[in-house]
N, C-alpha and C. Protein backbone atom coordinates (compact mmCIF):
# COMPACT_ATOMS: atom_id res chain seq x y z
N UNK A 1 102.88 120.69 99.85
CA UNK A 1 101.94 121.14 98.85
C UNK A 1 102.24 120.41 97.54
N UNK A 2 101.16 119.95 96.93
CA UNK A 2 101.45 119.45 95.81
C UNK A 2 101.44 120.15 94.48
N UNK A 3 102.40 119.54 93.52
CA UNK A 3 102.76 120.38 92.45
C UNK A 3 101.39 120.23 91.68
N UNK A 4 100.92 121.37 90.94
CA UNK A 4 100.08 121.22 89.77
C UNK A 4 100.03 120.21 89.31
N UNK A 5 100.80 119.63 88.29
CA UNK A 5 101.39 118.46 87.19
C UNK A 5 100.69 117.06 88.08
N UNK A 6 101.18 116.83 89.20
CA UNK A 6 100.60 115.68 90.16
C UNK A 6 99.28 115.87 90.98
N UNK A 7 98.88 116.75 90.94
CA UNK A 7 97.76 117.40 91.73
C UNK A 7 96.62 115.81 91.40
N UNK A 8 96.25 115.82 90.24
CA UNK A 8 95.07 115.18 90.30
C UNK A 8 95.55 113.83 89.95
N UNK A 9 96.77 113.13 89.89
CA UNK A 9 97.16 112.39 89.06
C UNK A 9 96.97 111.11 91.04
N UNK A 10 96.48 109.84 90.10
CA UNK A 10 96.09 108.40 90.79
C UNK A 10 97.09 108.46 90.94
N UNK A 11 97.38 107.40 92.38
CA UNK A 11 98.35 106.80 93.15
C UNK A 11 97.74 105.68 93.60
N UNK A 12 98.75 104.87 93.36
CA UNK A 12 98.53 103.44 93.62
C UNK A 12 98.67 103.16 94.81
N UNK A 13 98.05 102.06 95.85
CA UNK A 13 98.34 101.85 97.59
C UNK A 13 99.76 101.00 97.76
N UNK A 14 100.04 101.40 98.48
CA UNK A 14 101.30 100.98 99.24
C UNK A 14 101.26 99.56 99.36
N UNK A 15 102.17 99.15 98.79
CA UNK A 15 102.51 97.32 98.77
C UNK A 15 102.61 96.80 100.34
N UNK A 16 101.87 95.66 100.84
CA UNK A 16 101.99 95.39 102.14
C UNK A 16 103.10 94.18 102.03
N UNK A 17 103.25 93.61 100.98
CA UNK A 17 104.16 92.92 100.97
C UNK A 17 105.52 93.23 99.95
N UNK A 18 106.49 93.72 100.43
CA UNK A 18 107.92 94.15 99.33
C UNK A 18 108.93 93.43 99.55
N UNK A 19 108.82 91.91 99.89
CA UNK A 19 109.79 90.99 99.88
C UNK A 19 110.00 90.77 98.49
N UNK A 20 111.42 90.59 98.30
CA UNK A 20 111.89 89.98 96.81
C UNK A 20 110.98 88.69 96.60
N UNK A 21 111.41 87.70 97.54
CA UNK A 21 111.26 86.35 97.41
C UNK A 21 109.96 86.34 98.69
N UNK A 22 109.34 84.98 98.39
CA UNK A 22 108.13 84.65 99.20
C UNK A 22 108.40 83.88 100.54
N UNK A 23 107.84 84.66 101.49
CA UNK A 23 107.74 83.60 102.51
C UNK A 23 106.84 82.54 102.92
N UNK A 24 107.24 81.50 103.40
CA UNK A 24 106.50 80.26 103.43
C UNK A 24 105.56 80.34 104.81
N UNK A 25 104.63 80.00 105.00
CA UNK A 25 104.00 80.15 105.99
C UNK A 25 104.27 78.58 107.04
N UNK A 26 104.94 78.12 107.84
CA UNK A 26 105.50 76.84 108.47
C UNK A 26 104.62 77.12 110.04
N UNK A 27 104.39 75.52 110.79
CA UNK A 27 105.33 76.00 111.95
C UNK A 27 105.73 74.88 112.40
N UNK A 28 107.12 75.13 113.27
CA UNK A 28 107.93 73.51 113.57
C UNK A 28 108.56 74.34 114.81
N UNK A 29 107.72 73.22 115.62
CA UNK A 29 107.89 73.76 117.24
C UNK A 29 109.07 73.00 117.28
N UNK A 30 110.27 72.67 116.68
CA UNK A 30 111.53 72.26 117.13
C UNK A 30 112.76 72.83 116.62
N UNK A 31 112.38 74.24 116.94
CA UNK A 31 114.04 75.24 116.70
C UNK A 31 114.18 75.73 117.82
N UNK A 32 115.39 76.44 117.41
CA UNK A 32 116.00 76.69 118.82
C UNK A 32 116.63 77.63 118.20
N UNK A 33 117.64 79.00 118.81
CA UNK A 33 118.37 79.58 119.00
C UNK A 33 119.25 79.70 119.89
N UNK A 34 120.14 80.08 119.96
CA UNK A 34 121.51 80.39 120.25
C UNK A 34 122.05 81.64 120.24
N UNK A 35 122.23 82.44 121.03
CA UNK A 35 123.36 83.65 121.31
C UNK A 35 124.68 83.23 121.47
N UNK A 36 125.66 84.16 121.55
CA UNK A 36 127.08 83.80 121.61
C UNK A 36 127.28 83.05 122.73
N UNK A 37 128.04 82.25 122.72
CA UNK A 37 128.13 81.53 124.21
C UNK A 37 127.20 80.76 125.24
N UNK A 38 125.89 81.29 124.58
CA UNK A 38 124.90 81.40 126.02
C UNK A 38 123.72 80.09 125.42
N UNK A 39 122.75 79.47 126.30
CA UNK A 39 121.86 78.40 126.39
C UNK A 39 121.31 78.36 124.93
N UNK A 40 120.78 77.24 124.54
CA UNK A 40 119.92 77.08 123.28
C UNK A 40 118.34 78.03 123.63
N UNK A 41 117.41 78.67 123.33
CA UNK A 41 116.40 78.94 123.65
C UNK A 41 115.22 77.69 123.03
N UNK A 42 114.47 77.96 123.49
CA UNK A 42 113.08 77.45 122.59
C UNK A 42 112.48 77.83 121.77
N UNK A 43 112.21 77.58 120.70
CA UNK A 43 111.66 78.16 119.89
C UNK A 43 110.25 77.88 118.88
N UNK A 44 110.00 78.05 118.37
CA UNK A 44 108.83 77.69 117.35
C UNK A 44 108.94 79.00 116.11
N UNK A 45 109.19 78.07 114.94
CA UNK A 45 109.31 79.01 113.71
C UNK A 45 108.08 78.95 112.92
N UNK A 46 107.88 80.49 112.85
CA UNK A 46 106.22 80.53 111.57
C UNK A 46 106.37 80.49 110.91
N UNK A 47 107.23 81.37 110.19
CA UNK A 47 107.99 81.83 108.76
C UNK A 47 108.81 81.61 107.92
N UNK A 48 109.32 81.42 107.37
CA UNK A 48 110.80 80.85 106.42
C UNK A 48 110.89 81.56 104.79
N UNK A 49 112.01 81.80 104.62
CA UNK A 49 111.97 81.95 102.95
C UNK A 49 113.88 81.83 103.05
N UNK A 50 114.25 82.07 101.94
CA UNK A 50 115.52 81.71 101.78
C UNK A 50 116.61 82.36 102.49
N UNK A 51 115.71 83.99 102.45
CA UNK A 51 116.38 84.99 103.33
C UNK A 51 116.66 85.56 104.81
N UNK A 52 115.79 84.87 105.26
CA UNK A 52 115.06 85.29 106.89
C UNK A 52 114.12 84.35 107.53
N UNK A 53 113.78 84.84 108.26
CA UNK A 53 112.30 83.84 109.45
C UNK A 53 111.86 84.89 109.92
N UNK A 54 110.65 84.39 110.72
CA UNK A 54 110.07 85.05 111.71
C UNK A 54 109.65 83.80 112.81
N UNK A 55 109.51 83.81 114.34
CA UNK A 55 109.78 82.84 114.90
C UNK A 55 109.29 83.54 116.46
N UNK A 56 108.68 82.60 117.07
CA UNK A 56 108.24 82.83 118.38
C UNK A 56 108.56 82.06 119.83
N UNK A 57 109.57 82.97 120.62
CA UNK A 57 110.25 82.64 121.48
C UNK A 57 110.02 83.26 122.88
N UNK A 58 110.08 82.84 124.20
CA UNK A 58 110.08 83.09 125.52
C UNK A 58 111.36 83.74 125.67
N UNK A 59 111.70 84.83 125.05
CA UNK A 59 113.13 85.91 125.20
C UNK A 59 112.84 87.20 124.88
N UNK A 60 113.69 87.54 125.11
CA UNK A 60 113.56 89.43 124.71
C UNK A 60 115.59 89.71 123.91
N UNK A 61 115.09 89.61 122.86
CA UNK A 61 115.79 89.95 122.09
C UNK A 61 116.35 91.75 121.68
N UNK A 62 117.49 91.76 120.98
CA UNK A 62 117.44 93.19 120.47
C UNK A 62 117.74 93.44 119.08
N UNK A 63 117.47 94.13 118.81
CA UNK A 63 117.70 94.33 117.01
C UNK A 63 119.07 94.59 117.08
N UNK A 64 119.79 93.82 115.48
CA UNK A 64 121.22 93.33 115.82
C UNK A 64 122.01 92.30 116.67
N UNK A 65 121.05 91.80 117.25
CA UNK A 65 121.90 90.44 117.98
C UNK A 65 122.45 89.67 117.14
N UNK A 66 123.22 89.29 117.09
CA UNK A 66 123.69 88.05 116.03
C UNK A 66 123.40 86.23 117.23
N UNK A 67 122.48 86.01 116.30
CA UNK A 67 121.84 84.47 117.28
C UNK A 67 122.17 83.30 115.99
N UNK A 68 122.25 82.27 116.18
CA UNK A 68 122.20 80.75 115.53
C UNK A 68 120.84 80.17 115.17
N UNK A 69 120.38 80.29 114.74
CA UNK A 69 119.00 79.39 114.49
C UNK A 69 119.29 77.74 113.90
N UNK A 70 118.71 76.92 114.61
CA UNK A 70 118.70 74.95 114.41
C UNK A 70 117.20 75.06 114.59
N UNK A 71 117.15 74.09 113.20
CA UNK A 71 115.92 74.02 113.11
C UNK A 71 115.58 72.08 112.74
N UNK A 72 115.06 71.32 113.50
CA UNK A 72 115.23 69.62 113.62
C UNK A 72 116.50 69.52 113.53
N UNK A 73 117.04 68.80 112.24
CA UNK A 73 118.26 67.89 112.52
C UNK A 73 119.01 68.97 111.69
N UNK A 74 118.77 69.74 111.22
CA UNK A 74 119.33 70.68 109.94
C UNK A 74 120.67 71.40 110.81
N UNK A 75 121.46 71.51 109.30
CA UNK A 75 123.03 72.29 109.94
C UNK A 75 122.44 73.84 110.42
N UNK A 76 122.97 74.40 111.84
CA UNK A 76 122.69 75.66 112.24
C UNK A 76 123.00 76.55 111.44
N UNK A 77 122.13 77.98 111.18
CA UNK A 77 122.55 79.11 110.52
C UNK A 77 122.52 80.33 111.15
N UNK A 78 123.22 81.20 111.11
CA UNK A 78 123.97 82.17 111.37
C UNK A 78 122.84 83.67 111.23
N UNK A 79 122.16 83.61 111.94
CA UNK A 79 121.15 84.90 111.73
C UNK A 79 121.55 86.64 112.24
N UNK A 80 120.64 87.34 111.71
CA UNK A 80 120.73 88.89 112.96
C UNK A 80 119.43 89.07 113.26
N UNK A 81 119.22 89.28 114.31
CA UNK A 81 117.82 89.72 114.25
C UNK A 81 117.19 91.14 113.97
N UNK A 82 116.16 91.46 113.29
CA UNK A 82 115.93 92.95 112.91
C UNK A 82 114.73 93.15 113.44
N UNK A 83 114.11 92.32 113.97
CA UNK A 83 112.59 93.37 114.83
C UNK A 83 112.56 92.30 115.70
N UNK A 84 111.68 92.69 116.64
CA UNK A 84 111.10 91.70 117.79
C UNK A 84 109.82 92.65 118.19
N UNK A 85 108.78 91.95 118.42
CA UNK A 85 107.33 92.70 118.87
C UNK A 85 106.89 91.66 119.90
N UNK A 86 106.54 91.51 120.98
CA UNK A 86 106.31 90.86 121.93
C UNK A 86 106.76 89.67 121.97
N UNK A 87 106.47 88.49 121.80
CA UNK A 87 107.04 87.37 121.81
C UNK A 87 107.67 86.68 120.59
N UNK A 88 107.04 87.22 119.33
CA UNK A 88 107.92 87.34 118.07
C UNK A 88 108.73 87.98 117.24
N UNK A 89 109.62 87.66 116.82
CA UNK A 89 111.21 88.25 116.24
C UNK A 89 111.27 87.68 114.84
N UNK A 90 111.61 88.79 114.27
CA UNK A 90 112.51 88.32 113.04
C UNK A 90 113.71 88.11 112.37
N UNK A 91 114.63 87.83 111.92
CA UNK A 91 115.69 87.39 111.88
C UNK A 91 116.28 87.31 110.13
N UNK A 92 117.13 87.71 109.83
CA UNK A 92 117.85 87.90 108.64
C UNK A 92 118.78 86.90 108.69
N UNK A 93 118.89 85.54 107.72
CA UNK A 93 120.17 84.75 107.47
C UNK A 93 121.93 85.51 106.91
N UNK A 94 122.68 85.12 107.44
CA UNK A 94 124.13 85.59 107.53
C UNK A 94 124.09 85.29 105.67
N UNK A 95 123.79 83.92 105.00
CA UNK A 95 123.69 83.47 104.02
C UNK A 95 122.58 82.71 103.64
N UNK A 96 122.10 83.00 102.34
CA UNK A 96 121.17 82.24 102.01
C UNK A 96 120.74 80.91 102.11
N UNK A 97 119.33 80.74 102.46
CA UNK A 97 119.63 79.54 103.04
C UNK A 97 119.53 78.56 101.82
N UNK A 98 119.85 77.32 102.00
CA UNK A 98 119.84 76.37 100.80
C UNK A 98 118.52 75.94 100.50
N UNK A 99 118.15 75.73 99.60
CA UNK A 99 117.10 75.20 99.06
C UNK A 99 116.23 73.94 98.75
N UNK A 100 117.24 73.05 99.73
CA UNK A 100 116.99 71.93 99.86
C UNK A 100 116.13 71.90 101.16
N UNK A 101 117.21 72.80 102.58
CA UNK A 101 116.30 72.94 103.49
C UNK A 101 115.44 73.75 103.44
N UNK A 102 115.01 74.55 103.08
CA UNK A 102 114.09 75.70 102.62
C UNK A 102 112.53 74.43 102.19
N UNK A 103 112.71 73.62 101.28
CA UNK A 103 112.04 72.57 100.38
C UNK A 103 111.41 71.76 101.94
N UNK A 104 112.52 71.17 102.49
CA UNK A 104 112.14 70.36 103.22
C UNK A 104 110.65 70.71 104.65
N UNK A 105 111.48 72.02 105.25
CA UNK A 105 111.04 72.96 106.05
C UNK A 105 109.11 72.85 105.67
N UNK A 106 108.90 73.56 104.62
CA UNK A 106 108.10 73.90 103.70
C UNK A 106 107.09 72.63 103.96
N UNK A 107 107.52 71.50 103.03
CA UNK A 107 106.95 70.66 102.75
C UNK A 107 106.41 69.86 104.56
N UNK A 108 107.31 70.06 105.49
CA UNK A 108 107.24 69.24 106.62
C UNK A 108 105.87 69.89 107.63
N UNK A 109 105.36 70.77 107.19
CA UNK A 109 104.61 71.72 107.72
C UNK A 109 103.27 71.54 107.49
């Protein structure tokens, strides 16, 4: 039940986007992932920003995996993954990624 005081008072719509930083819209059908130990996968990345990806792969992932993402010739980085919805997953960097590859990524797209 709502209080008096707020009863009639505007509300603004729910932000569809609440990323700090922006994601880049890419795609570079030459990444790959990596689990501990186990085969490179295939990959194709949509997404990029400094913090994360989003990326579409022939796997079934789980939230919390810790996987490797290589993306062309670039040094591998250290991801977790936090969602997966049918054939696409998203993925959180261990560390930010640099901004050089971030630039490059971007621009190569």
């Amino acid at each position: 039940m709502a209080l008096k005081s707020t009863r009639y008072r505007k509300v603004e719509p729910a932000a569809l986007n609440r990323r700090a930083t922006p994601r880049h819209e890419v795609y570079v059908s030459s990444a790959s992932l990596k689990r501990n130990g186990n085969m490179s996968i295939a990959a194709t990345l949509l997404d990029i920003s400094i913090y994360g990806c989003k990326f579409e792969a022939d796997a079934v992932f789980k939230e919390g995996e810790k996987v490797t993402v290589t993306v062309d010739r670039h040094e591998p980085v250290k991801a977790t993954l936090v969602w997966q919805k049918t054939k696409q997953a998203g993925c959180r960097f261990a560390n930010a990624l640099d901004t050089e590859m971030l630039r490059t990524l971007t621009l190569a797209s």
